[in-house]
C-alpha atoms as a PDB file:
ATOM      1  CA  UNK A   1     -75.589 -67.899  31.819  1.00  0.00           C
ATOM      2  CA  UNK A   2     -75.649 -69.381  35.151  1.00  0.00           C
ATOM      3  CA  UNK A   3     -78.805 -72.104  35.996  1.00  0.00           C
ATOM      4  CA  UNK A   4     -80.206 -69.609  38.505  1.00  0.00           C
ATOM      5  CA  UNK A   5     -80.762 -66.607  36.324  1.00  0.00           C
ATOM      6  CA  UNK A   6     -82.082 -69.307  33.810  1.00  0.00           C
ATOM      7  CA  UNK A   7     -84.512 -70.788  36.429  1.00  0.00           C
ATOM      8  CA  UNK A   8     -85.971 -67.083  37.594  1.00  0.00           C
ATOM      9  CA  UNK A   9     -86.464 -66.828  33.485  1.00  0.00           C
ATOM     10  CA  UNK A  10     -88.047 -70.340  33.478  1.00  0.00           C
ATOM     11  CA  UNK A  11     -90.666 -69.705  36.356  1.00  0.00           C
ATOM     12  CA  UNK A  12     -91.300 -66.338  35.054  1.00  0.00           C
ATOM     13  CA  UNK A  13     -92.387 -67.320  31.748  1.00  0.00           C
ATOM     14  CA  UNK A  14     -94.326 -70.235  33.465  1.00  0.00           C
ATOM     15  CA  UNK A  15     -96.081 -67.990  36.042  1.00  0.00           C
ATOM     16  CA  UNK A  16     -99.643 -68.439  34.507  1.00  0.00           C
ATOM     17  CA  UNK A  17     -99.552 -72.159  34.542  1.00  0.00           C
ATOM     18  CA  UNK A  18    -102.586 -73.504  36.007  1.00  0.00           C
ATOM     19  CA  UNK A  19    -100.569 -74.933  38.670  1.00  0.00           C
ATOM     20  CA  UNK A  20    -103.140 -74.817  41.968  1.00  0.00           C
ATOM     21  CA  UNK A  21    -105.700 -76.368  39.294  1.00  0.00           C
ATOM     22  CA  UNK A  22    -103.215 -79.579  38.739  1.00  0.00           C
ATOM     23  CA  UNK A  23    -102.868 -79.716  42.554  1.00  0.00           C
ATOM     24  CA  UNK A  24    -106.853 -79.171  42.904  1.00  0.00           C
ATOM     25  CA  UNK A  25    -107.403 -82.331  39.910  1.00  0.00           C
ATOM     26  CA  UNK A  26    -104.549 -84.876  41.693  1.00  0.00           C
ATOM     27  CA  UNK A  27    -106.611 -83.951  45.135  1.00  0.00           C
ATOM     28  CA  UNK A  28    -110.057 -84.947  43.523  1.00  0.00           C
ATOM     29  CA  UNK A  29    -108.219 -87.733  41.715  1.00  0.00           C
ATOM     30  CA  UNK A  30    -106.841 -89.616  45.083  1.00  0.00           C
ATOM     31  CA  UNK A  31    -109.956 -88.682  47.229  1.00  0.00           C
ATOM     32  CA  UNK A  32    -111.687 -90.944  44.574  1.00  0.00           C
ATOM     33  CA  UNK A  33    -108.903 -93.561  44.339  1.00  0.00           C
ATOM     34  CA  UNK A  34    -107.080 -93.712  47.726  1.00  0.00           C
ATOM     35  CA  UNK A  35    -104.715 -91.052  48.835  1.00  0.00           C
ATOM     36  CA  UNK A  36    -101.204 -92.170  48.544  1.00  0.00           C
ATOM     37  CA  UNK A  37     -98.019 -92.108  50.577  1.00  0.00           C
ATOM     38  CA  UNK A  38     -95.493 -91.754  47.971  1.00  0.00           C
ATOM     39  CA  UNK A  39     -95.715 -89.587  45.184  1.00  0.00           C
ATOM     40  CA  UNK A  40     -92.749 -89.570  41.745  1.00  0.00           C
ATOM     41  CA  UNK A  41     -93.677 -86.715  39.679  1.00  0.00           C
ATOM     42  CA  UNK A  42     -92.216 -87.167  36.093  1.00  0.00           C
ATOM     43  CA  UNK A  43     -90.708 -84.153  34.592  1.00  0.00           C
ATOM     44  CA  UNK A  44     -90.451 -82.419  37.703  1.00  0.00           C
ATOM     45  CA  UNK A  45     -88.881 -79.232  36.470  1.00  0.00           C
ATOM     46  CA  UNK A  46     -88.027 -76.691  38.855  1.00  0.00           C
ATOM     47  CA  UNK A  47     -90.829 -78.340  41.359  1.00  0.00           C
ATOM     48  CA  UNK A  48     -93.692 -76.144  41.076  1.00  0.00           C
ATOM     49  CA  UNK A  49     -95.984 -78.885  41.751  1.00  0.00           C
ATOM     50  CA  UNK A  50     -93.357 -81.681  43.910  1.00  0.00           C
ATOM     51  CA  UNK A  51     -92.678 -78.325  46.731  1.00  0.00           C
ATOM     52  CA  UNK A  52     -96.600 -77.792  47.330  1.00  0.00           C
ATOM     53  CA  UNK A  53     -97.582 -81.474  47.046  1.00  0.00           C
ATOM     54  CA  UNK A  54     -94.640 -81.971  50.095  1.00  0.00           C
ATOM     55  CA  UNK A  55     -96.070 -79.065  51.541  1.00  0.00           C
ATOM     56  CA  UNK A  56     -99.801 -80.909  51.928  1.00  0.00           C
ATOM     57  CA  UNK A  57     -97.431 -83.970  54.174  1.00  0.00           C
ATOM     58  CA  UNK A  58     -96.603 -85.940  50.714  1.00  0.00           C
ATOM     59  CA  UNK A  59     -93.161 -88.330  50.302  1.00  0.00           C
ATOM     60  CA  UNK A  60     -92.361 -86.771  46.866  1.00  0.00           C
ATOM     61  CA  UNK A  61     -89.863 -87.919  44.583  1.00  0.00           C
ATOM     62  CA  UNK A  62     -89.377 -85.213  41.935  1.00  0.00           C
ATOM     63  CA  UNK A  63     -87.494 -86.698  38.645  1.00  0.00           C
ATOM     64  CA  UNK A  64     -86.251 -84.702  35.955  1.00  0.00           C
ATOM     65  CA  UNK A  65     -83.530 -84.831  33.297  1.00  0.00           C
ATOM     66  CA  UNK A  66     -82.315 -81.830  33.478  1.00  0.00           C
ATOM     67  CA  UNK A  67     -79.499 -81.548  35.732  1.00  0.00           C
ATOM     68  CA  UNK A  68     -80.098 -77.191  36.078  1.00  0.00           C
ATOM     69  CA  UNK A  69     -83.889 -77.366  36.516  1.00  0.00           C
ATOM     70  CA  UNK A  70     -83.501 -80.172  39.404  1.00  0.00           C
ATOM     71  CA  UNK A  71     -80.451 -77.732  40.866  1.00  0.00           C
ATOM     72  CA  UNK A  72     -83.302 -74.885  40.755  1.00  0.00           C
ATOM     73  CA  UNK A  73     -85.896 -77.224  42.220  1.00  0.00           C
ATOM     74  CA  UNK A  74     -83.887 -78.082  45.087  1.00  0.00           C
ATOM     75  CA  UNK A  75     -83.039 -74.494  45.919  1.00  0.00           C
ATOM     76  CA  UNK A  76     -86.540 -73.330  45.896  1.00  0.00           C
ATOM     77  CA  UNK A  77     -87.616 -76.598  48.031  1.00  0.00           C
ATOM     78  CA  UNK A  78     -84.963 -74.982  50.570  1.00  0.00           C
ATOM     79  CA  UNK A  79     -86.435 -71.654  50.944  1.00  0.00           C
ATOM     80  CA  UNK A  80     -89.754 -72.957  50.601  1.00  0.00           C
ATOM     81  CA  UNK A  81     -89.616 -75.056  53.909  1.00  0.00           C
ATOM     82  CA  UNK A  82     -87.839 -72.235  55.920  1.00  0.00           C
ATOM     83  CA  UNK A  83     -90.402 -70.134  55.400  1.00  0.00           C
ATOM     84  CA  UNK A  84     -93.126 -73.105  55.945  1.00  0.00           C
ATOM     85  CA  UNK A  85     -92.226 -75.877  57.382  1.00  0.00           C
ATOM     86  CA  UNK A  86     -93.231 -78.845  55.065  1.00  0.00           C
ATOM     87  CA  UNK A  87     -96.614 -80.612  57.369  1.00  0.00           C
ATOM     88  CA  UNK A  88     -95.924 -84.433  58.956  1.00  0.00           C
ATOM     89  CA  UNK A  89     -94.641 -86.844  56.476  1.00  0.00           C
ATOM     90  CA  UNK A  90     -93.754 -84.306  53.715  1.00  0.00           C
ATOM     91  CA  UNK A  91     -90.377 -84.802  51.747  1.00  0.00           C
ATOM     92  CA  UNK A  92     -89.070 -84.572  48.566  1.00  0.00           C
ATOM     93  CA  UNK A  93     -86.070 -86.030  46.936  1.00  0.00           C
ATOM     94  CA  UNK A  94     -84.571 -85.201  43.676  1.00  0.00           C
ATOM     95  CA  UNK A  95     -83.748 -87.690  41.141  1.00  0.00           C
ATOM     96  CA  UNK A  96     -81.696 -86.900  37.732  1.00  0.00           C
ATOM     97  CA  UNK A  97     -83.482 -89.744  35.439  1.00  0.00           C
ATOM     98  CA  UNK A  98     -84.828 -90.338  31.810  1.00  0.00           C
ATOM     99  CA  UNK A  99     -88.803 -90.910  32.264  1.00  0.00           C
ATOM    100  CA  UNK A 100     -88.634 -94.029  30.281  1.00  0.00           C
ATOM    101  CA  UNK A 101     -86.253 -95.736  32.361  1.00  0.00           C
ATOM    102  CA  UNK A 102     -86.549 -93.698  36.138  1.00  0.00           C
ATOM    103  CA  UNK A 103     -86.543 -96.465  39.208  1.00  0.00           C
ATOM    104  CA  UNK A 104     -86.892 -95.184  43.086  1.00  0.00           C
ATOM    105  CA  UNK A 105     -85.906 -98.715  44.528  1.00  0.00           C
ATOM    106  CA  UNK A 106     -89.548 -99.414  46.139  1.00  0.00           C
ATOM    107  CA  UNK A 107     -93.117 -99.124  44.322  1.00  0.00           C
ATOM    108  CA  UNK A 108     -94.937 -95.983  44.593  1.00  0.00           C
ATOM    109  CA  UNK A 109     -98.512 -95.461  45.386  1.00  0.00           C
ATOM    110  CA  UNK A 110     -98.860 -92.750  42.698  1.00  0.00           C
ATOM    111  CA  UNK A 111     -97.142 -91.381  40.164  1.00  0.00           C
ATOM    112  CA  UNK A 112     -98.388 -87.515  38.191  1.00  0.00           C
ATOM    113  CA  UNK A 113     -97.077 -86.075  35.128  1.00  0.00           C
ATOM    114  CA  UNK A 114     -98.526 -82.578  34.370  1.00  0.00           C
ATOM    115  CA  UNK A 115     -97.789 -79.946  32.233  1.00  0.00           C
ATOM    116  CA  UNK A 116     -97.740 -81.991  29.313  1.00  0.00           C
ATOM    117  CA  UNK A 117     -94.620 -83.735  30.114  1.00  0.00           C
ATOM    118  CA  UNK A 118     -95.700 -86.403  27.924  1.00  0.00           C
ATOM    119  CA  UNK A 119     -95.958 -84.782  24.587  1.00  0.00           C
ATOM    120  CA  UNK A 120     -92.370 -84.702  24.724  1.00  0.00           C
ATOM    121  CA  UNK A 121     -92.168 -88.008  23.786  1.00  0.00           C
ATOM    122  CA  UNK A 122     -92.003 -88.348  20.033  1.00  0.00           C
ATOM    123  CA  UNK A 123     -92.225 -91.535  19.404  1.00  0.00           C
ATOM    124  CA  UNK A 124     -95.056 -93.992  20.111  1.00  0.00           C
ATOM    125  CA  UNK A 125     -92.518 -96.693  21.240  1.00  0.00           C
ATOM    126  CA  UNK A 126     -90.757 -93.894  23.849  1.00  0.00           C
ATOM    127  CA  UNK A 127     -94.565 -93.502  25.092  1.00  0.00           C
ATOM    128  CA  UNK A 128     -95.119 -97.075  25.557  1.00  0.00           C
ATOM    129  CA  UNK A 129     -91.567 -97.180  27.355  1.00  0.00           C
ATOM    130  CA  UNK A 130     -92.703 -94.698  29.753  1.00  0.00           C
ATOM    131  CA  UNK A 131     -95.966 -96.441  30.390  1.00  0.00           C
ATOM    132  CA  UNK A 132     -93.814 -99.610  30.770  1.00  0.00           C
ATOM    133  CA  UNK A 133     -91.878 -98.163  33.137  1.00  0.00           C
ATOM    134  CA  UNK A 134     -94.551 -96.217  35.444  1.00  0.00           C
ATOM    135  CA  UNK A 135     -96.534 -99.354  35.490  1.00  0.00           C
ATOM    136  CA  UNK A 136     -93.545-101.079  36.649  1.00  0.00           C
ATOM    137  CA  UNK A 137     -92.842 -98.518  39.131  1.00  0.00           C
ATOM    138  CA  UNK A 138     -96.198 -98.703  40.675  1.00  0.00           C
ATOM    139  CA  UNK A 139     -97.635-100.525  43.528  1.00  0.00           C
ATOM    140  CA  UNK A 140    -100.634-102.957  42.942  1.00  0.00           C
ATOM    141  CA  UNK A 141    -103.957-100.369  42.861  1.00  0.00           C
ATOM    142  CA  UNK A 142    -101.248 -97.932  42.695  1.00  0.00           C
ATOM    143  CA  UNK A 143    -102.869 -94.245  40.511  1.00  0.00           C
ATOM    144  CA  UNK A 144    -101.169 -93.454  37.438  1.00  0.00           C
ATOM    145  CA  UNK A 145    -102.518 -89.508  36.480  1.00  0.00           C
ATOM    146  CA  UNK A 146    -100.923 -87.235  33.645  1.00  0.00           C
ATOM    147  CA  UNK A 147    -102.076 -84.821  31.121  1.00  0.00           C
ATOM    148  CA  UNK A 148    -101.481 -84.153  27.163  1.00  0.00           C
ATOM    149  CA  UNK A 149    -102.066 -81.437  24.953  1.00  0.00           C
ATOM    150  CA  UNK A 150    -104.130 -83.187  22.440  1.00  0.00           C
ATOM    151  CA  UNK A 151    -103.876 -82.774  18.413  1.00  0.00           C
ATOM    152  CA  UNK A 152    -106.381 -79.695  18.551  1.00  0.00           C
ATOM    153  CA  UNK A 153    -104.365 -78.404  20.966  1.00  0.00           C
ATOM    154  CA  UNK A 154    -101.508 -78.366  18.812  1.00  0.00           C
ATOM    155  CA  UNK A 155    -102.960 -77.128  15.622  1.00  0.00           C
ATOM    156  CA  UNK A 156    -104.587 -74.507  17.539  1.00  0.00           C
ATOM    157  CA  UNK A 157    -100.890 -73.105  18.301  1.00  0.00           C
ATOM    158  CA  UNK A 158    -100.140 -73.253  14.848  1.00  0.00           C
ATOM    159  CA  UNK A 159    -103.065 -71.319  13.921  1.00  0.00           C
ATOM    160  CA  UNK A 160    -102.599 -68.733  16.370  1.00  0.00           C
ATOM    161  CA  UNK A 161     -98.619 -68.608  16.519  1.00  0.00           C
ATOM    162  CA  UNK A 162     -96.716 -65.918  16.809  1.00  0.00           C
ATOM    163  CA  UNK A 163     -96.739 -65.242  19.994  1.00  0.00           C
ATOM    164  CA  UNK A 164     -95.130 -62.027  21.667  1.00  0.00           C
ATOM    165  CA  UNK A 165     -94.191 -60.473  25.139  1.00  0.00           C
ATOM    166  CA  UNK A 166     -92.835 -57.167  25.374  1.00  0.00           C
ATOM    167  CA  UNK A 167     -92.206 -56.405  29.553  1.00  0.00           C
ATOM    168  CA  UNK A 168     -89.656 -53.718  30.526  1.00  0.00           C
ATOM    169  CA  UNK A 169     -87.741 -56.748  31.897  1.00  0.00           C
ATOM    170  CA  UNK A 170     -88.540 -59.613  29.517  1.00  0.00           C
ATOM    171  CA  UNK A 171     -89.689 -60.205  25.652  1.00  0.00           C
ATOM    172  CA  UNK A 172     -89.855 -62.842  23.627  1.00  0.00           C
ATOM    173  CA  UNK A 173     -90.771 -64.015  20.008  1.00  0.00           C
ATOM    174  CA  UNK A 174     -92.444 -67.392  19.920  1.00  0.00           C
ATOM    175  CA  UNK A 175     -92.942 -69.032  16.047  1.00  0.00           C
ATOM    176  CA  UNK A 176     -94.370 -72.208  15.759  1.00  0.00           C
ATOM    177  CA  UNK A 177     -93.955 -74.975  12.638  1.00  0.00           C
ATOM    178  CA  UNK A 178     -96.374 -77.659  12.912  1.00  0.00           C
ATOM    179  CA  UNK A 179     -95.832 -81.009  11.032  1.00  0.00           C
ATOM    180  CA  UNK A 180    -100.085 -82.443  10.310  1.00  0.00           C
ATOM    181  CA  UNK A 181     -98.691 -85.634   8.925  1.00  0.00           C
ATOM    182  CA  UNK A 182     -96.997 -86.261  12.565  1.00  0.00           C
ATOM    183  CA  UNK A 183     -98.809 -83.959  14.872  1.00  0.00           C
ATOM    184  CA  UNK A 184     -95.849 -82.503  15.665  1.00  0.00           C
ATOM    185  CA  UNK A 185     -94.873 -78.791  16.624  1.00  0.00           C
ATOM    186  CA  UNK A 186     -91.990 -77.318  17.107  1.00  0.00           C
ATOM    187  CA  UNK A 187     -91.722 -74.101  19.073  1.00  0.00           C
ATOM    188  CA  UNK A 188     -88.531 -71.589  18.629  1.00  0.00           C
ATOM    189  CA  UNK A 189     -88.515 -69.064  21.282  1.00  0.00           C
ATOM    190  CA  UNK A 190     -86.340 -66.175  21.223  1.00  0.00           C
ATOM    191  CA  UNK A 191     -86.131 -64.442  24.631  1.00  0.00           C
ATOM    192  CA  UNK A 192     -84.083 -61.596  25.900  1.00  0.00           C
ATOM    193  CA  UNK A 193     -84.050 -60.210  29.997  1.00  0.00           C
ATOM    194  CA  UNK A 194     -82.505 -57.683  31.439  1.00  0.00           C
ATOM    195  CA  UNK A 195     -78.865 -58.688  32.797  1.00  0.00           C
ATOM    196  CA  UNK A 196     -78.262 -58.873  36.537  1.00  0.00           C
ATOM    197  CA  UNK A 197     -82.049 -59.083  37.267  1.00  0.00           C
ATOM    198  CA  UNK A 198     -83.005 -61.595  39.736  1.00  0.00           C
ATOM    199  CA  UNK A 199     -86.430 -60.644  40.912  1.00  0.00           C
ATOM    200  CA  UNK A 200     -88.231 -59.893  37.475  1.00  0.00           C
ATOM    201  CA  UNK A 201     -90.557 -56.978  38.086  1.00  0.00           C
ATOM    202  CA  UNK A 202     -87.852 -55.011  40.748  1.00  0.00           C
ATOM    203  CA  UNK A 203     -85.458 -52.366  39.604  1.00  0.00           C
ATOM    204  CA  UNK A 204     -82.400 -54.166  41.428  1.00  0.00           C
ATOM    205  CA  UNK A 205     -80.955 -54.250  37.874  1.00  0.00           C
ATOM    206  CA  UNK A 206     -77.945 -51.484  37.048  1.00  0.00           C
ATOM    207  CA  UNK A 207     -78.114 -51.641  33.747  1.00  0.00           C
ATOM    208  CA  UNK A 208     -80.067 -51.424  30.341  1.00  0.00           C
ATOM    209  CA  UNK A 209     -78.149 -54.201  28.607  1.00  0.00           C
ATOM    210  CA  UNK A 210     -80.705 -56.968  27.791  1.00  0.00           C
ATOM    211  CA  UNK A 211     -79.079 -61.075  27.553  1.00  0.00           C
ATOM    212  CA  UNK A 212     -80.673 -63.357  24.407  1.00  0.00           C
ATOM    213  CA  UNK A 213     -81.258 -66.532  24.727  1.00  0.00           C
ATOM    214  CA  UNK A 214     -82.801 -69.542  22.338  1.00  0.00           C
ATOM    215  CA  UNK A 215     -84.914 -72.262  23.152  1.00  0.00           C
ATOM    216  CA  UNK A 216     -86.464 -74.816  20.733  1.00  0.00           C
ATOM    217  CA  UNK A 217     -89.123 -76.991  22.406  1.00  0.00           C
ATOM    218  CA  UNK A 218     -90.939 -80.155  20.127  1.00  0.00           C
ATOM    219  CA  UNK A 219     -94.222 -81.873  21.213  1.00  0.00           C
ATOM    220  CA  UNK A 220     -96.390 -84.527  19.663  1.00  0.00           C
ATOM    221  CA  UNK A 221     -99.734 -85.444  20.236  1.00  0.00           C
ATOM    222  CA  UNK A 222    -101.612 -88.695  19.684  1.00  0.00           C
ATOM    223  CA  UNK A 223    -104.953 -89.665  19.544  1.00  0.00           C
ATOM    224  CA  UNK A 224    -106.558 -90.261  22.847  1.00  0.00           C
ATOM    225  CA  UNK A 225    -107.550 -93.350  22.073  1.00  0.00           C
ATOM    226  CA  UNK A 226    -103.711 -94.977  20.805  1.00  0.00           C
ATOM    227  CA  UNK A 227    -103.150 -93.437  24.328  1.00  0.00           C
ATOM    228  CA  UNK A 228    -105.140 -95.664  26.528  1.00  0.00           C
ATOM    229  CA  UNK A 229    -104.664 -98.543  23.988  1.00  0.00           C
ATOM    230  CA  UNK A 230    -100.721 -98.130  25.116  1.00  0.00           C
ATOM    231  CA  UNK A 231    -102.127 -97.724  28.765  1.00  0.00           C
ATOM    232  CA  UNK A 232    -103.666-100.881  28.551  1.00  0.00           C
ATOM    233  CA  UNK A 233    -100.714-102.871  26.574  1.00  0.00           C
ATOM    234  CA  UNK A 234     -98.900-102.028  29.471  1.00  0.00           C
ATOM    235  CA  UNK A 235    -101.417-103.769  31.869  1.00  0.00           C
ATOM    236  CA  UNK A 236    -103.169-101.065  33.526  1.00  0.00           C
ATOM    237  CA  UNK A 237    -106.437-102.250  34.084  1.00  0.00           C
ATOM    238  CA  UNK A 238    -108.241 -99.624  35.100  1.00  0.00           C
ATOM    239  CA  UNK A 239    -108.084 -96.596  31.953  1.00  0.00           C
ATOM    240  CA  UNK A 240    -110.489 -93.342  32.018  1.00  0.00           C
ATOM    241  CA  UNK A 241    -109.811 -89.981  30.311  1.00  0.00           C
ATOM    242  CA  UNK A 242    -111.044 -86.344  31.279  1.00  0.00           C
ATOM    243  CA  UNK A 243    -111.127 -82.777  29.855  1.00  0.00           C
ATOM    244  CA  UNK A 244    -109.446 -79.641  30.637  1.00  0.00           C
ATOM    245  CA  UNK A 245    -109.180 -80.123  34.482  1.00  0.00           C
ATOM    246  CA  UNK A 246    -112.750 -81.366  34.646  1.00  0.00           C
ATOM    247  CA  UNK A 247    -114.234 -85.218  35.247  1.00  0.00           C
ATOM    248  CA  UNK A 248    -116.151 -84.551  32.206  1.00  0.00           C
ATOM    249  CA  UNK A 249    -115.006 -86.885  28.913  1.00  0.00           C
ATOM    250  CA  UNK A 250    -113.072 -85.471  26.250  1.00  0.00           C
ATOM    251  CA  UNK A 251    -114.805 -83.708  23.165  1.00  0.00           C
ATOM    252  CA  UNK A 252    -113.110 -82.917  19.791  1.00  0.00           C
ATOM    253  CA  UNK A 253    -112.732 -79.444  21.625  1.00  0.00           C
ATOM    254  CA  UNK A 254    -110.557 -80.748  24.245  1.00  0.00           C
ATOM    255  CA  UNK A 255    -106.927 -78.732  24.588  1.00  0.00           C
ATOM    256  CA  UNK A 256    -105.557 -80.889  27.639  1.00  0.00           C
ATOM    257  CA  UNK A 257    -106.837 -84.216  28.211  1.00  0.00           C
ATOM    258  CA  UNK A 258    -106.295 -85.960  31.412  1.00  0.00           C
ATOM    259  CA  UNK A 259    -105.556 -89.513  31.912  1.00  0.00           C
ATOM    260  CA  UNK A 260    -106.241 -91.730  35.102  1.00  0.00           C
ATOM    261  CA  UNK A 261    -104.972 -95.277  34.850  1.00  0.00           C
ATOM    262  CA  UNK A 262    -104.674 -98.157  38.068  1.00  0.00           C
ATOM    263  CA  UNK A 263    -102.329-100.568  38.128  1.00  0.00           C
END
């Protein structure tokens, strides 16, 4: 299946994602802290957040490992500024890098990870690397901002798994195992789309043939506070956590918990 079918898939499954409210929290987060100049976003994907933050006059440095999402990214970055020309300043440029071990060559004034890029990290010690890494990465006062799902967050999916679409275009079956001894889920999605469609939701397709396709996605989620103890370790001096897109602190209902951390 070639990447750009795959990426129309990708962004139509993630069409819901709260994107405008990451955008709205990094906004509130620099007018608070100092609005930066250079921006890496970790776990880019296919730049959903990196196009619109270039958009606003941003230096973005978008850094993914996937080779096809980054391919995607850059593509939609293309069409995106011909329609709109990106404002004064704004850039982006695409990096192919593990997050425990990306480098831009200069410090950055800020660095986001949203969409709970972070989960993805299984192990404690790959968590710490990462932190390692972005602190590294940073300038001095430099803003450090990401989000998690945290453990309730998790179990909740458990609980509430399976999960079904069924669009004239699109459906998928989504099954979740969760592991309570690890706080670990792993999601198995099995999705079929209609072949030759581009533009889900048009009728440009010529054919009732439907493609299959398997993904298997694992998260973990740790305790807040072994979170900003590894923010800390690091040498971030500055640690503060949030809730759900608000600057209220986290509860034991919290889903996505936001972290803020200076360098």
């Amino acid at each position: 299946m070639a990447y750009e079918q795959f990426s129309y898939l990708y962004d139509r499954l993630m069409e819901d994602m709260p994107y405008d409210e990451w955008l709205r929290f990094a906004q509130q987060c620099w007018d608070k802290y100092g609005s930066p100049r250079t921006v890496v976003d970790l776990g880019c994907g296919t730049g959903s957040i990196a196009i619109p933050m270039a958009k606003l006059g941003y230096e973005v440095i978008g850094i993914d490992l996937s080779e096809d999402m980054l391919a995607v990214a850059e593509q939609k970055a293309s069409e995106a500024q011909r329609r709109t020309p990106f404002q004064p300043g704004g850039s982006i440029t695409w990096l192919q890098q593990d997050m425990r071990e990306w480098e831009i060559g200069r410090p950055a004034d800020a660095v986001i990870s949203f969409c709970d890029c972070m989960n993805y990290l299984l192990e404690a010690e790959d968590l710490e690397q990462t932190f390692r890494q972005v602190y590294e990465g940073l300038a001095e006062g430099g803003v450090f901002l990401f989000d998690m799902h945290t453990p309730r967050q998790l179990r909740h999916y458990a609980e509430s798994q399976p999960f079904l679409l069924n669009e004239d275009d699109i459906a998928y079956i989504w099954t979740s195992e969760f592991d309570p001894g690890r706080c670990e889920i792993e999601h198995a999605l099995t999705i079929f789309f209609k072949e030759g469609v581009t533009d889900f939701g048009s009728d440009d397709a010529q054919t009732d043939r439907f493609q299959r396709v398997e993904e298997m996605h694992v998260q973990r989620a740790y305790p807040l506070k072994q979170v900003e103890a590894l923010l800390r370790e690091v040498g971030f001096k500055e640690v503060d956590a949030f809730a759900d897109f608000s600057w209220k602190k986290p509860t034991e209902d919290t889903e996505r918990a936001f972290f803020i951390a200076v360098k």
